[in-house]
N, C-alpha and C. Protein backbone atom coordinates (compact mmCIF):
# COMPACT_ATOMS: atom_id res chain seq x y z
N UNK A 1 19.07 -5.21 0.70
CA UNK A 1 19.07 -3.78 0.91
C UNK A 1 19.41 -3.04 -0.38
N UNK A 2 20.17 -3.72 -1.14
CA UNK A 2 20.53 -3.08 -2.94
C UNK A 2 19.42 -3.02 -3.44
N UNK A 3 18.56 -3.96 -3.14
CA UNK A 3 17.28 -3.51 -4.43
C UNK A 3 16.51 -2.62 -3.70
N UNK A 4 16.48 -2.05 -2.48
CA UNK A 4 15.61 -0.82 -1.67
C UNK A 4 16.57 0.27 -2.20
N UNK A 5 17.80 0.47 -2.07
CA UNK A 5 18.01 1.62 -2.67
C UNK A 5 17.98 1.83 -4.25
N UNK A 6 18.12 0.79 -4.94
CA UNK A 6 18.16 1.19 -6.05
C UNK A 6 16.39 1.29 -6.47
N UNK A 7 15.47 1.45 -6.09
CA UNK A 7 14.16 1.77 -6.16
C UNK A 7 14.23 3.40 -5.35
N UNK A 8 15.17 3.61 -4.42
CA UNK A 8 15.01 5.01 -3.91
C UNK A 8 16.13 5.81 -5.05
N UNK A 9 16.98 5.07 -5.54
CA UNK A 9 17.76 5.84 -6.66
C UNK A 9 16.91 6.00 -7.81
N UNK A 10 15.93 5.39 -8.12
CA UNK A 10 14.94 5.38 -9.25
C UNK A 10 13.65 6.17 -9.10
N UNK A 11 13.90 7.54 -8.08
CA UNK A 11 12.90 7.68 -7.23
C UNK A 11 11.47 8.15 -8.18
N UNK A 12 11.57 8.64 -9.24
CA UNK A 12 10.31 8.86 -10.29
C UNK A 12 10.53 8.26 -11.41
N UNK A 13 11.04 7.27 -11.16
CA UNK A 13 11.07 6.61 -13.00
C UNK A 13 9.72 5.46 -13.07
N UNK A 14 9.25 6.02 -14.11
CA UNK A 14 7.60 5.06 -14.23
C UNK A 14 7.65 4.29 -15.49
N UNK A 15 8.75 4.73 -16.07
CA UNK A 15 9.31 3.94 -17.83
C UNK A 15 10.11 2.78 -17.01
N UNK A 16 9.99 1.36 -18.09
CA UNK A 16 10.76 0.53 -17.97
C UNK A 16 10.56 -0.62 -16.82
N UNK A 17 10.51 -1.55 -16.58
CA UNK A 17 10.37 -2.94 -15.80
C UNK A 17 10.89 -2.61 -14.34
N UNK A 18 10.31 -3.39 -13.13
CA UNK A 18 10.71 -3.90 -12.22
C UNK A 18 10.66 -5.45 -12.36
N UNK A 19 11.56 -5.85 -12.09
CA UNK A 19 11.70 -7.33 -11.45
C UNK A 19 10.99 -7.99 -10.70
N UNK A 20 10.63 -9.36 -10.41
CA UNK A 20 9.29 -9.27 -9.05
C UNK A 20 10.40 -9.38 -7.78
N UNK A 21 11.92 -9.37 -8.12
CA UNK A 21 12.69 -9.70 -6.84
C UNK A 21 12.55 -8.40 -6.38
N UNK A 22 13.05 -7.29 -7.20
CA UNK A 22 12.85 -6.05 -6.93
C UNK A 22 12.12 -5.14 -6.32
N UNK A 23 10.71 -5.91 -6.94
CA UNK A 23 9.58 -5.15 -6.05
C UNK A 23 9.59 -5.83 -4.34
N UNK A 24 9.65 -7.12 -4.60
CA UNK A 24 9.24 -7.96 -3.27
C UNK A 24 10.41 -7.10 -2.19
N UNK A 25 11.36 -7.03 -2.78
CA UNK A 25 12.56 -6.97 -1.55
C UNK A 25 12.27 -5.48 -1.29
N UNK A 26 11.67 -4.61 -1.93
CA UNK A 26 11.58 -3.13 -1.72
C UNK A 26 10.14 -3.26 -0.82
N UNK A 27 9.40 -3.87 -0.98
CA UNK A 27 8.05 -4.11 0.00
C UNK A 27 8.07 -4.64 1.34
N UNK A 28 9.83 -5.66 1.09
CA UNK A 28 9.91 -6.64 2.55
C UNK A 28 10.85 -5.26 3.37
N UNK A 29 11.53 -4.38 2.55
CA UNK A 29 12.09 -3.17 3.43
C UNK A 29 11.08 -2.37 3.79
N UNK A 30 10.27 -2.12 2.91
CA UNK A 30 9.37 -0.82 3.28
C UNK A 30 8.89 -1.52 4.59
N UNK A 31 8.22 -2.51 4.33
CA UNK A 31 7.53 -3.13 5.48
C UNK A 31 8.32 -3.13 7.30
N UNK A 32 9.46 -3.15 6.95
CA UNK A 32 10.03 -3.51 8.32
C UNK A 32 10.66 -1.73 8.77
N UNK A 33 10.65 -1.25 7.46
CA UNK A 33 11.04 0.37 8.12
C UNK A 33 9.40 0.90 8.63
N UNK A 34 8.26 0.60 7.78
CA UNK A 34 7.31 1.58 8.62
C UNK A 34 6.84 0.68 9.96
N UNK A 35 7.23 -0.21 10.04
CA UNK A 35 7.04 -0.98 11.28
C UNK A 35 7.95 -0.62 12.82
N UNK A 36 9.44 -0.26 12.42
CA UNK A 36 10.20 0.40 13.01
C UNK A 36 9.98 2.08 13.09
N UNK A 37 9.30 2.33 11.88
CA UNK A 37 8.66 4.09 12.28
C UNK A 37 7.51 4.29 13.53
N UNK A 38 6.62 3.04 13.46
CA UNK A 38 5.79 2.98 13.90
C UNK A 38 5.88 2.65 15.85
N UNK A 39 6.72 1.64 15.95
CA UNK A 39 8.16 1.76 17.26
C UNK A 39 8.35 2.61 18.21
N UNK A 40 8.85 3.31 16.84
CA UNK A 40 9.57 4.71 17.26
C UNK A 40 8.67 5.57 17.85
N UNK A 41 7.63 5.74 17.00
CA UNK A 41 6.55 6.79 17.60
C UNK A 41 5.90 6.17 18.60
N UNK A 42 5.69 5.30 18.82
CA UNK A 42 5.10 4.87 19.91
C UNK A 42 5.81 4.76 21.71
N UNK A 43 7.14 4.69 21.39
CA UNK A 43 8.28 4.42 22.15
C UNK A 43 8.50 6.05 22.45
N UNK A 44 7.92 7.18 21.29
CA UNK A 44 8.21 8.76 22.06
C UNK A 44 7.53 8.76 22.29
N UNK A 45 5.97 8.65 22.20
CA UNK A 45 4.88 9.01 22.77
C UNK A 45 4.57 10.12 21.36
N UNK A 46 4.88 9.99 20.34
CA UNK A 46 3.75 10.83 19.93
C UNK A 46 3.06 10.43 18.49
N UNK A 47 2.50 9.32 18.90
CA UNK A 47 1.36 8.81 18.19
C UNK A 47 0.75 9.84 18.13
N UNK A 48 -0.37 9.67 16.52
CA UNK A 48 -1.46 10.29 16.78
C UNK A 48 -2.95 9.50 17.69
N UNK A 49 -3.88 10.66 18.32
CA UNK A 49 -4.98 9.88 19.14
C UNK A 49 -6.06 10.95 18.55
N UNK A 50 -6.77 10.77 17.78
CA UNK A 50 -8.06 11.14 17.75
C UNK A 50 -8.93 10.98 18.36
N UNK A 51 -10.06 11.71 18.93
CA UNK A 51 -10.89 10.96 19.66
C UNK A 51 -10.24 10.28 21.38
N UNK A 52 -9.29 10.45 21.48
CA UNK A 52 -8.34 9.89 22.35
C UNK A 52 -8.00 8.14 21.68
N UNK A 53 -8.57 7.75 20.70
CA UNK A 53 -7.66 6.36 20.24
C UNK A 53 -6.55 6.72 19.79
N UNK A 54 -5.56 5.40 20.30
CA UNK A 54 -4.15 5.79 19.74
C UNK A 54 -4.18 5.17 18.08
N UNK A 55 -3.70 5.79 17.12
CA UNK A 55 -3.87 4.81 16.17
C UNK A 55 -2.56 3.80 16.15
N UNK A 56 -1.23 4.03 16.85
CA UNK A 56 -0.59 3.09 16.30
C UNK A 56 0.70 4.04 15.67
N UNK A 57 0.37 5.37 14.77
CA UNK A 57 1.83 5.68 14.29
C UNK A 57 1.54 7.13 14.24
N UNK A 58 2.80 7.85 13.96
CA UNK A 58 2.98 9.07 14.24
C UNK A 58 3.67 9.84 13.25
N UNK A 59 3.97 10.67 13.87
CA UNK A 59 4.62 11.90 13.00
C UNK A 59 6.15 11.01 12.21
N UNK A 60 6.87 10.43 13.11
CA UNK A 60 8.13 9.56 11.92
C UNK A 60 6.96 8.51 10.78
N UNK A 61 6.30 7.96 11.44
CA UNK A 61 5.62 7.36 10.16
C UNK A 61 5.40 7.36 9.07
N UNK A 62 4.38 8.87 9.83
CA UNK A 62 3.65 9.81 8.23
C UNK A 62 4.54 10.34 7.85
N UNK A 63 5.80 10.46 7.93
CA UNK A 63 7.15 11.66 7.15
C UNK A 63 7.64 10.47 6.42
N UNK A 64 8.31 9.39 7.17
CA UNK A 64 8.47 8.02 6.44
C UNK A 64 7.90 7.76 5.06
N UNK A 65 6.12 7.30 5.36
CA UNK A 65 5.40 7.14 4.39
C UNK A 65 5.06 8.10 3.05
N UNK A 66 5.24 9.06 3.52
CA UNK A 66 4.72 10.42 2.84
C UNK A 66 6.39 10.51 1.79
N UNK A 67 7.74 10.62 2.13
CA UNK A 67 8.89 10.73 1.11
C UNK A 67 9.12 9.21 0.82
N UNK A 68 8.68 8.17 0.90
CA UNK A 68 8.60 6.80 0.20
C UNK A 68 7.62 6.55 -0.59
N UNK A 69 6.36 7.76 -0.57
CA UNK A 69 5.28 7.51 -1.53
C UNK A 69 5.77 7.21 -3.08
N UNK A 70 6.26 8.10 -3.78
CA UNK A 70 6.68 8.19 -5.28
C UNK A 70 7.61 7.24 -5.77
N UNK A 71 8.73 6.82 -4.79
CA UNK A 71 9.68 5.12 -5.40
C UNK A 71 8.45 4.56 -5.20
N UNK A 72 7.66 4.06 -4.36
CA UNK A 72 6.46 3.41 -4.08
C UNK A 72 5.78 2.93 -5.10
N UNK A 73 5.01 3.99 -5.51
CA UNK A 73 4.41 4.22 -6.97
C UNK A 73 4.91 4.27 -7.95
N UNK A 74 6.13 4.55 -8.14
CA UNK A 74 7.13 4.17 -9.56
C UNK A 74 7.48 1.98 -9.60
N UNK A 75 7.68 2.03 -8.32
CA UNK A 75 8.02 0.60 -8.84
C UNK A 75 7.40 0.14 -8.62
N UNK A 76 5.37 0.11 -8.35
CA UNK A 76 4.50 -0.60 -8.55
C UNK A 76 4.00 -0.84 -9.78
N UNK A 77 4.41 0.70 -10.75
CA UNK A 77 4.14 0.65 -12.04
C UNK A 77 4.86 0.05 -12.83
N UNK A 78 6.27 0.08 -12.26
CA UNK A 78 7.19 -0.92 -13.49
C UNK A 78 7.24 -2.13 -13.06
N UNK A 79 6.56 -2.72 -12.00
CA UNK A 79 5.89 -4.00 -11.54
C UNK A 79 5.45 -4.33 -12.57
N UNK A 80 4.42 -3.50 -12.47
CA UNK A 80 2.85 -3.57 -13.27
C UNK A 80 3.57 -3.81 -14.94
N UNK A 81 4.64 -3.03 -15.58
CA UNK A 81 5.17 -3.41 -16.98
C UNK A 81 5.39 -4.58 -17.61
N UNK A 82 6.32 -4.93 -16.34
CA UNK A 82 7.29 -6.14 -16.13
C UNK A 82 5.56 -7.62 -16.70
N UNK A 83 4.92 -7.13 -16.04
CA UNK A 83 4.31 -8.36 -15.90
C UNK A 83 3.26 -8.25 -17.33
N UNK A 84 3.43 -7.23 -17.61
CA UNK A 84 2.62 -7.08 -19.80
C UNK A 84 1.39 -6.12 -18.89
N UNK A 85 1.30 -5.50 -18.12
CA UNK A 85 0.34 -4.20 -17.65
C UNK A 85 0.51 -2.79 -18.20
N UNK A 86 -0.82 -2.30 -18.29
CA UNK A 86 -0.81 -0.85 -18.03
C UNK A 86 -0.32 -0.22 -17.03
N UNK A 87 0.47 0.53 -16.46
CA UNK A 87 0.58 1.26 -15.60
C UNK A 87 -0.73 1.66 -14.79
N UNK A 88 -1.53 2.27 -15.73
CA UNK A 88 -3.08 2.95 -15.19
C UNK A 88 -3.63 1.87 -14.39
N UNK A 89 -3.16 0.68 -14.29
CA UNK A 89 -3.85 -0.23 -13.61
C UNK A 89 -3.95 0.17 -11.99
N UNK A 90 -3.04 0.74 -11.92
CA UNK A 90 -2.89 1.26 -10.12
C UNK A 90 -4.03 2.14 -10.01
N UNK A 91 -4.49 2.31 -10.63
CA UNK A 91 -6.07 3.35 -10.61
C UNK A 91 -6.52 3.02 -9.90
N UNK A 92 -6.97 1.23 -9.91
CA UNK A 92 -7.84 0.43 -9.41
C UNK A 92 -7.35 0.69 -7.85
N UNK A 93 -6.27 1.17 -7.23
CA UNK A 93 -5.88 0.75 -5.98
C UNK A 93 -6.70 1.87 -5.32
N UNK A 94 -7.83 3.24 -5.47
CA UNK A 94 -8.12 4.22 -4.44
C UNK A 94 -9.21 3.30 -4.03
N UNK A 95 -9.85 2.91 -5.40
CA UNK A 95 -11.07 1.88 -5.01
C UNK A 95 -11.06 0.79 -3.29
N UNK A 96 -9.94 0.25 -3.37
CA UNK A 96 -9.60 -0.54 -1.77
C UNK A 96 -9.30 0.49 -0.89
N UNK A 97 -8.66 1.97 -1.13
CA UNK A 97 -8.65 2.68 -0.13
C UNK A 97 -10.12 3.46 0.56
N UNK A 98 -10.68 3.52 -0.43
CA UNK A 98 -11.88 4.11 -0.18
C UNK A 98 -12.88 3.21 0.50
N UNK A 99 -12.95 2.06 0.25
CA UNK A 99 -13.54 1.26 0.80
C UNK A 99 -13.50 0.72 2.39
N UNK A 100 -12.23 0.85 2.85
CA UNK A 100 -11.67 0.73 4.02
C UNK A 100 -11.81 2.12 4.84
N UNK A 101 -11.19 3.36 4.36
CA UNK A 101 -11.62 5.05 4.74
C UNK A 101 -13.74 4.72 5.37
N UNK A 102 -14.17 4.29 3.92
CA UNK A 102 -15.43 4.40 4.08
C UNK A 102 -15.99 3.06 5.82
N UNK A 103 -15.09 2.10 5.54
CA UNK A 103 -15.58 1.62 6.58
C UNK A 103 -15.17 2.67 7.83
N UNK A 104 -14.16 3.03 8.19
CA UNK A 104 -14.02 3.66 9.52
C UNK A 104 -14.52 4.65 10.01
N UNK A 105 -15.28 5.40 8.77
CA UNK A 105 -16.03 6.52 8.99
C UNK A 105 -16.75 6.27 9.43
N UNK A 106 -17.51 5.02 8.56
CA UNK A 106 -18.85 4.48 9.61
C UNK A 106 -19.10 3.78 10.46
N UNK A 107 -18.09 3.17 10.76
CA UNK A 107 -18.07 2.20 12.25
C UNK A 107 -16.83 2.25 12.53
N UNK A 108 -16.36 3.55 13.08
CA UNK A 108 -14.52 3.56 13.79
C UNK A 108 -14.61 2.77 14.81
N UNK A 109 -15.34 2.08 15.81
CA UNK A 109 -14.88 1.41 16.28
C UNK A 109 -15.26 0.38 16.63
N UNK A 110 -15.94 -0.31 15.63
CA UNK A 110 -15.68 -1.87 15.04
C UNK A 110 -17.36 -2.31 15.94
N UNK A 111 -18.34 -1.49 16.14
CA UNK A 111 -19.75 -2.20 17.21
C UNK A 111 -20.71 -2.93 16.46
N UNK A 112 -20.74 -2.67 14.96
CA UNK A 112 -21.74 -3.33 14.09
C UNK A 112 -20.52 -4.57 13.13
N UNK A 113 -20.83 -5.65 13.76
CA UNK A 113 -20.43 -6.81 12.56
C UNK A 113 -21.18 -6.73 11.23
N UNK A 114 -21.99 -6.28 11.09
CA UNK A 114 -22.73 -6.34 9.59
C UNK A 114 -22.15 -5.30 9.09
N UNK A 115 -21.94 -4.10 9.40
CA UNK A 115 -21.18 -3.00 8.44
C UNK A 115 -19.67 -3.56 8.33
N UNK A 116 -18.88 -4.27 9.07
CA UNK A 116 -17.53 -4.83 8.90
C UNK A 116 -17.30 -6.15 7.53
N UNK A 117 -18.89 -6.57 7.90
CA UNK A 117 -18.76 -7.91 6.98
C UNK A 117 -19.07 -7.01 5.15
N UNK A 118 -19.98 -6.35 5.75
CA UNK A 118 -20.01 -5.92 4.06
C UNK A 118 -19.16 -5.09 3.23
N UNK A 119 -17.90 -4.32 4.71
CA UNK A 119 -16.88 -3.64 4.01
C UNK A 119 -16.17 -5.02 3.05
N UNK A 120 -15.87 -6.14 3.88
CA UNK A 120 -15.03 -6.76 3.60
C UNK A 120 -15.33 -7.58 2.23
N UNK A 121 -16.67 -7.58 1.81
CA UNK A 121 -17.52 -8.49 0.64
C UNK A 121 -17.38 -7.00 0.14
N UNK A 122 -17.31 -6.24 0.01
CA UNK A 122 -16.87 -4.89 -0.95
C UNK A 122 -15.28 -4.91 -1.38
N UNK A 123 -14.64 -5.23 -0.49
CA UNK A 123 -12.75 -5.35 -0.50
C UNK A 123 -12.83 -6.22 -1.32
N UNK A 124 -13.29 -7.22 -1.35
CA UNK A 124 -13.02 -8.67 -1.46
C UNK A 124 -13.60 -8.53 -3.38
N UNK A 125 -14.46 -8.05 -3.41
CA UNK A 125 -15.08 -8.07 -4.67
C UNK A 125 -14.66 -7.12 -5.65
N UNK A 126 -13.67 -5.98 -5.25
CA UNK A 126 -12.56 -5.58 -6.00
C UNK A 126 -11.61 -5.77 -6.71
N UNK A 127 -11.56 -6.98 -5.22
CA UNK A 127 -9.85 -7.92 -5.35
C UNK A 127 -10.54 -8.44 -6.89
N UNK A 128 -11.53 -9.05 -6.47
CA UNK A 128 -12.38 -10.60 -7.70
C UNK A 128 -12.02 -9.77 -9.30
N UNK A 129 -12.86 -8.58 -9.11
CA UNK A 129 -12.97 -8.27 -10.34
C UNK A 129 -11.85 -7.42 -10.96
N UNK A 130 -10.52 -7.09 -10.25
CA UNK A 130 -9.41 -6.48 -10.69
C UNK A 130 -8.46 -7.99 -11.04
N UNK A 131 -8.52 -9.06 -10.50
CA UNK A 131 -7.63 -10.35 -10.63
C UNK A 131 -7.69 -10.77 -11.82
N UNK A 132 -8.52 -10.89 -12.68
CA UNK A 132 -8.40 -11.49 -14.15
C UNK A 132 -7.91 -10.27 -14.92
N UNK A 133 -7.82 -8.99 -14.57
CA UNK A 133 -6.63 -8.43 -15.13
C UNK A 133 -5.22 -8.46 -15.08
N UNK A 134 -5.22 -8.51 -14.21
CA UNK A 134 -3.15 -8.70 -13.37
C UNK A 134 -2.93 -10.17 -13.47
N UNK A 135 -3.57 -11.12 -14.24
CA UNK A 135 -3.02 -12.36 -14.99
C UNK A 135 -2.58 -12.17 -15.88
N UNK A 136 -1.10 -12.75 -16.15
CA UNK A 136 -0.57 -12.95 -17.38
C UNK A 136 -1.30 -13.66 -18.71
N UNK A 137 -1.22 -13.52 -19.72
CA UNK A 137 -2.24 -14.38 -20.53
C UNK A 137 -0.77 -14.91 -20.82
N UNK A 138 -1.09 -16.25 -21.64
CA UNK A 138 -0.28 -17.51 -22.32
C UNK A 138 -0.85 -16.88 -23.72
N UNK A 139 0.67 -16.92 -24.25
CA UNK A 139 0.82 -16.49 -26.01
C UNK A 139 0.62 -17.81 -26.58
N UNK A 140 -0.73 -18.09 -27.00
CA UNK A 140 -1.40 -19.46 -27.74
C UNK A 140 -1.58 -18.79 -29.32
């Protein structure tokens, strides 16, 4: 729980290293708080439902997610230091959001397997060609 707050005490700092303990343990909290946001809203009833689907999370979620955005993004970037990165490398991350946005627009609810398979050979081929950056090189 020390290394989640001290990433919320660091709440805009984009100078200087994260640790990978640091990041991991701030990802294994985030993870189990928007999971418990998600609970919560579901347990009041006020998910959001578009369309009448429930998606799953609500108004604590998105307030959750939305004031955890910026530690978020600060210690993905001093992730990103720690490991000999650009910061700008997080650029690469709208690319997977967009790709996923773009699938649900076009098939929200999942009737064509061929538009699902090619979101995922689109995800997937992001991952490919962003991975030989976020390797460390060996000082030969």
């Amino acid at each position: 729980m020390k290394w989640y707050l001290n990433v919320l005490k660091k709440y805009a700092v984009f100078e200087g290293r994260a640790r990978r303990k640091e990041f991991w343990m701030f990802v294994l909290f985030q993870t189990i708080f928007l999971i418990i946001a998600s609970v919560l809203d579901t347990a009041i009833g006020i998910t959001f439902k578009p369309n009448g689907i429930n998606l799953g999370y609500g108004f604590i979620y998105l307030v959750y997610s939305l004031a955890t955005f910026l530690p978020n993004l600060a210690v993905t970037i001093r992730r990103l230091h720690d490991a000999n990165k650009s910061g700008y490398m997080i650029l690469f991350y709208p690319l997977f959001i967009l790709s996923l946005v773009l699938h649900i627009l076009i098939d929200p609810l999942n009737k064509n397997p061929a538009i699902t398979i090619f979101f995922v050979g689109a995800f997937l081929s992001y991952g490919m060609a962003i991975h030989p950056f976020l390797q460390k090189r060996s000082n030969r």
